[in-house]
Protein backbone atom coordinates (compact mmCIF):
# COMPACT_ATOMS: atom_id res chain seq x y z
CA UNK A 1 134.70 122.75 180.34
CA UNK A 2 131.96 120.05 179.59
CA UNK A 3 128.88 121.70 178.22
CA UNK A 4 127.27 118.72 176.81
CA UNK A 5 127.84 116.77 180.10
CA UNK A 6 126.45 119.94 182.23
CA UNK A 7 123.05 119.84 179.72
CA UNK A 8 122.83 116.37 180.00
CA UNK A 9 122.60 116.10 183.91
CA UNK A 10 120.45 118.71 184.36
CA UNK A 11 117.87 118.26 181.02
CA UNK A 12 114.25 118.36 182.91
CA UNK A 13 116.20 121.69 184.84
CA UNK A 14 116.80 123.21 181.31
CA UNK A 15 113.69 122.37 179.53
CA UNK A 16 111.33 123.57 182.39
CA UNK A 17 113.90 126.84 181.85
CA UNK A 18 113.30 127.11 178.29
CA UNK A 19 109.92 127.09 178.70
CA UNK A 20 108.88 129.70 181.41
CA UNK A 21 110.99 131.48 179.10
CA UNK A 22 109.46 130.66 175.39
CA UNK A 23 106.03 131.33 177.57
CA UNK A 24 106.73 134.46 178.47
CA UNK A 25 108.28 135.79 175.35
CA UNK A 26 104.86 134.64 173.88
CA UNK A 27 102.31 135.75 175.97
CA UNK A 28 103.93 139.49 175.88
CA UNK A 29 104.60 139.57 172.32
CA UNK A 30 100.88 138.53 172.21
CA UNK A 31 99.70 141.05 174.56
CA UNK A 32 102.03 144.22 173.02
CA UNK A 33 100.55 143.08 169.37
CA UNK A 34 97.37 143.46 170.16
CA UNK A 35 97.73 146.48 172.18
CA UNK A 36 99.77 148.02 169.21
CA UNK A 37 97.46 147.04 166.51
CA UNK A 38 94.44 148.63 168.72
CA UNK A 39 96.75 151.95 169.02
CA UNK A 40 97.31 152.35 165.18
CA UNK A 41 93.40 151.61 164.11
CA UNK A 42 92.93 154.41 166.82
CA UNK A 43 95.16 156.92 165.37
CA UNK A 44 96.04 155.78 161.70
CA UNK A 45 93.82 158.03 159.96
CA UNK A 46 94.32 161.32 162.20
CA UNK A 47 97.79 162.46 160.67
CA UNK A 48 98.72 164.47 164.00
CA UNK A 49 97.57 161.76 166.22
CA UNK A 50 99.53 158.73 163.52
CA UNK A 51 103.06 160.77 163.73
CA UNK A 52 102.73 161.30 167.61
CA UNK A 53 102.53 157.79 167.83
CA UNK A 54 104.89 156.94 165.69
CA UNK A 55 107.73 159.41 167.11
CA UNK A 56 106.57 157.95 171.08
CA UNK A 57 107.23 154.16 169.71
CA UNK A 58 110.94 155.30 168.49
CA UNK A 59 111.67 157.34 171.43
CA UNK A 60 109.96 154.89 174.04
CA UNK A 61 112.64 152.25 172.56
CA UNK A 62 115.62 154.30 174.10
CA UNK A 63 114.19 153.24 177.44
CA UNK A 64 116.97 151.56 179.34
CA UNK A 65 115.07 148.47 180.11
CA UNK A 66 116.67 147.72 183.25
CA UNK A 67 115.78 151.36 184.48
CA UNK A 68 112.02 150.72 183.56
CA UNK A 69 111.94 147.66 185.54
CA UNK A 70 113.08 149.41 188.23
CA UNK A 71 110.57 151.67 188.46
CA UNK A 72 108.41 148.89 187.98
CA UNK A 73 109.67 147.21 191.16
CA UNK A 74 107.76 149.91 193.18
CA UNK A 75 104.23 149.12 192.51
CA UNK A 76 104.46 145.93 192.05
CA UNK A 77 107.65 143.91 193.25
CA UNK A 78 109.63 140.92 192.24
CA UNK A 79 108.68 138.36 190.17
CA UNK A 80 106.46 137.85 187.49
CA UNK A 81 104.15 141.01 187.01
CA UNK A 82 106.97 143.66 186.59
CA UNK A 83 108.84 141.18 184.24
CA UNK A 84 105.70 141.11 182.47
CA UNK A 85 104.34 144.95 182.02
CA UNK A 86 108.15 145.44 180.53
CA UNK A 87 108.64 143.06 178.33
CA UNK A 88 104.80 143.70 177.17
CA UNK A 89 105.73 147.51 176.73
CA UNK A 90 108.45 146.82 174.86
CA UNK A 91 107.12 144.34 172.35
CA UNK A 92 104.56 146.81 171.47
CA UNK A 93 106.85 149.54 170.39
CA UNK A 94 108.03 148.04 166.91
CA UNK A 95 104.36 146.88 166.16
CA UNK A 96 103.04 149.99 166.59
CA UNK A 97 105.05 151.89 164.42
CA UNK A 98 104.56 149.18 161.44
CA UNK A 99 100.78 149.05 162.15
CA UNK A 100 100.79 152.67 161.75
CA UNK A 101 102.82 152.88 158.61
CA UNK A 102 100.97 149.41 157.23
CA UNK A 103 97.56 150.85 157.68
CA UNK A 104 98.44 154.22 156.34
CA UNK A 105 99.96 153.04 153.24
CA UNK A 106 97.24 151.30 151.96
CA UNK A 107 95.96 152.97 148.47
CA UNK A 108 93.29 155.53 148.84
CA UNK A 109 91.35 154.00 145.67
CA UNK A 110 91.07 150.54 147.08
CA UNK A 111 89.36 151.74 150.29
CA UNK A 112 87.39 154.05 147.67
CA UNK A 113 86.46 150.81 145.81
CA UNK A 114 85.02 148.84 148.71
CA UNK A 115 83.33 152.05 150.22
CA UNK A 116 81.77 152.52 146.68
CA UNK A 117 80.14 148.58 146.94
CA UNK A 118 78.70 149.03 150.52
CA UNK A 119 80.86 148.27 152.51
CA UNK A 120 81.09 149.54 155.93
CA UNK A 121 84.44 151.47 157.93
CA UNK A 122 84.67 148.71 160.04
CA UNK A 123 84.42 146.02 157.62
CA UNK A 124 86.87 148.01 155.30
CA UNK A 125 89.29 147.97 158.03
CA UNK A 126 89.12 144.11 158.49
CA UNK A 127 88.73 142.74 155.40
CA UNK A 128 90.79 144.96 152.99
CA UNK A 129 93.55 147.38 155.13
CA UNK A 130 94.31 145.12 157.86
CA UNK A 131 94.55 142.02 155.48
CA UNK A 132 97.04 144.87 153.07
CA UNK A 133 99.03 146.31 155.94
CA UNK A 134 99.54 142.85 157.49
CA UNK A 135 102.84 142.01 155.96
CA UNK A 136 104.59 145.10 157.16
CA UNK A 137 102.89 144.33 160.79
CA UNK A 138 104.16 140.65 160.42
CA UNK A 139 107.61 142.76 159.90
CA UNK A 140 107.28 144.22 163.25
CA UNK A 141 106.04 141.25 165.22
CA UNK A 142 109.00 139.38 164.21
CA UNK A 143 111.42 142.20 165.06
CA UNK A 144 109.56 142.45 168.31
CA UNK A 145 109.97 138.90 169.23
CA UNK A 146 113.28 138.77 168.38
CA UNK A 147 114.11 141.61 170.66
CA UNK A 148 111.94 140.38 173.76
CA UNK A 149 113.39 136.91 173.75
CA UNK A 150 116.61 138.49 173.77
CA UNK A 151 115.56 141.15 176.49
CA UNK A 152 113.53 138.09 178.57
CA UNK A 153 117.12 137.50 180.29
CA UNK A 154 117.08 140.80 182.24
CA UNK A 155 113.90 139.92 184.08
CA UNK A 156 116.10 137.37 186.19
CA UNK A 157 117.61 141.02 188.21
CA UNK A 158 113.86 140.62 189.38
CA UNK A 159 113.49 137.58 190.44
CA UNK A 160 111.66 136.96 187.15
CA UNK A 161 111.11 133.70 185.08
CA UNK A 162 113.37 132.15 182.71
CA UNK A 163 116.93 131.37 181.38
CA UNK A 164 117.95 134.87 182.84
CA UNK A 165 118.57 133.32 186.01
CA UNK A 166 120.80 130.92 184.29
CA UNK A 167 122.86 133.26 182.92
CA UNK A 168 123.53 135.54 185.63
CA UNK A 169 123.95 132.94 187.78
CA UNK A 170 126.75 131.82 185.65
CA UNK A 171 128.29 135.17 185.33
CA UNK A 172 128.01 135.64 189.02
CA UNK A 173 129.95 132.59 189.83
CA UNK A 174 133.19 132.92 186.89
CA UNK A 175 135.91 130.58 187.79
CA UNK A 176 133.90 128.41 189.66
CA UNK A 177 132.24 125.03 188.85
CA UNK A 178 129.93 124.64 185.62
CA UNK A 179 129.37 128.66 185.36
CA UNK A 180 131.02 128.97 182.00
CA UNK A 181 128.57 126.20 181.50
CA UNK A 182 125.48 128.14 182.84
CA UNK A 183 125.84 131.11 180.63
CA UNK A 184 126.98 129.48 177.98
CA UNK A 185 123.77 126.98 178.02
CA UNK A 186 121.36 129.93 179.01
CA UNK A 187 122.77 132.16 176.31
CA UNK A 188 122.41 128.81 173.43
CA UNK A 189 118.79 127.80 174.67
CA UNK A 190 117.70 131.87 174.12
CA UNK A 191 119.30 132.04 170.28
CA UNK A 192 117.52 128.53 169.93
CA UNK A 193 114.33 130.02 170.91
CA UNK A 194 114.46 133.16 169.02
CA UNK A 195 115.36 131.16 165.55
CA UNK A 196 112.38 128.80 166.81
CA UNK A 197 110.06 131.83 167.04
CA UNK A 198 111.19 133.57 163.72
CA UNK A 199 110.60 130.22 161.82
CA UNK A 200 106.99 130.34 162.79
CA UNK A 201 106.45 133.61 161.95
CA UNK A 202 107.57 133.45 158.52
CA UNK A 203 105.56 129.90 158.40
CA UNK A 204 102.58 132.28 159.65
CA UNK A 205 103.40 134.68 156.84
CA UNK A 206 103.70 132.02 154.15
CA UNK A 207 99.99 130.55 155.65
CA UNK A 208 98.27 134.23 155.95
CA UNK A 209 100.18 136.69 153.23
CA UNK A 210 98.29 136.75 150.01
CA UNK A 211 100.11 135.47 146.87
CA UNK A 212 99.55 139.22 145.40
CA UNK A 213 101.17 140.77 148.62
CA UNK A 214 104.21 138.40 149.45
C-alpha cells in the first residue's frame, strides 16, 4: 500500500472531491441553522409548544439516515436533492434543541430591563436573547457540523456528491488495486474537513461571543 503515491496522482481528483463535499456540508448546515433558529423563536416562549419541539429534535435523531434517504429517493431521485433535504434535516435537529434551551434560559429580569426602556419584542429578541442564547446555539451548530460531514459519506448510496463515492468505492473493490487507498484517503480528507470546520466555528465564537458570556 502507497497512500501518498495514490493522493499524489490523482490531487485535482481529490480536491474537486473535497470540495463538493466541504460545499455541501456547508450549505445544509446553513440551511438546517436557520431553519432551527426560526423553529425555536416560534415556539420558545409557549412551554407546550418549546418541549414538543424539543422531544421531536431527540427522537427525529434516531432516524436511520440511510432509511430516510430512501424514502427520499421516491419523490425526488438520485443525486443531489435527496442528499440535500437529509443532510439539511439532520443538521437542524441539534440546533433546534440548543436554540430552544438558549433562548429559554435567558433571565426573565434582563428581558424585563430592556422591555422597561422601550424596547420592542422583536428588538428584545435580536439584540439581547439571541445575542445571550448564542453560545449554547454555537454549541449545537458545531455538533451539527460535525455530524453532517461525517454523515455526507452516505449520500454516495445515491448517487450523491462527495468523498462518499470514494469510500464505497474503495470498500466495494477490497483486495483489489488502490482500494485500501480509496477509503483510506476518503475517510482522511472527511476528518480533515470536520477539524477544518470546527476550527472556524470556535474562531466564529471567539469573533461573536461577548467577553461577559465566553
Amino acid at each position: 500500500m502507497n497512500l501518498w503515491s495514490y493522493i499524489r496522482g490523482r490531487g485535482e481528483f481529490l480536491a474537486f472531491l473535497t470540495y463538493q463535499h466541504a460545499s455541501l456540508a456547508f450549505q445544509t448546515v446553513l440551511v438546517g441553522t436557520v431553519a432551527a433558529v426560526l423553529i425555536a423563536v416560534a415556539v420558545y416562549r409557549l412551554p407546550l409548544l418549546a418541549a414538543l419541539s424539543l422531544t421531536s429534535s431527540r427522537v427525529a435523531l434516531t432516524i436511520p439516515s440511510l432509511a430516510l434517504l430512501a424514502l427520499l429517493l421516491v419523490p425526488f431521485g438520485l443525486g443531489v436533492v435527496p442528499s440535500f433535504i437529509m443532510l439539511a434535516f439532520f443538521a437542524a435537529l441539534p440546533v433546534i434543541g440548543n436554540a430552544i434551551v438558549g433562548l429559554r434560559s435567558v433571565p426573565a429580569s434582563i428581558v424585563e430591563s430592556a422591555r422597561g426602556i422601550g424596547f420592542s419584542r422583536w428588538r428584545i429578541l435580536l439584540t439581547v436573547e439571541l445575542p445571550i442564547a448564542w453560545p449554547v446555539i454555537l454549541t449545537g451548530i458545531r455538533v451539527s457540523t460535525q455530524m453532517i460531514v461525517g454523515v455526507g459519506a452516505i449520500v454516495a448510496y445515491v448517487l450523491g456528491p462527495g468523498l462518499g463515492s470514494l469510500i464505497f468505492n474503495g470498500l466495494s473493490r477490497l483486495g483489489g488495486a488502490n482500494a485500501l487507498e480509496m477509503a483510506l484517503t476518503g475517510t482522511i480528507l472527511i476528518v480533515l474537513i470536520a477539524l477544518v470546520f470546527d476550527a472556524l466555528l470556535v474562531l466564529l465564537g471567539r469573533l461573536t461571543i461577548a467577553k461577559g458570556l465566553s
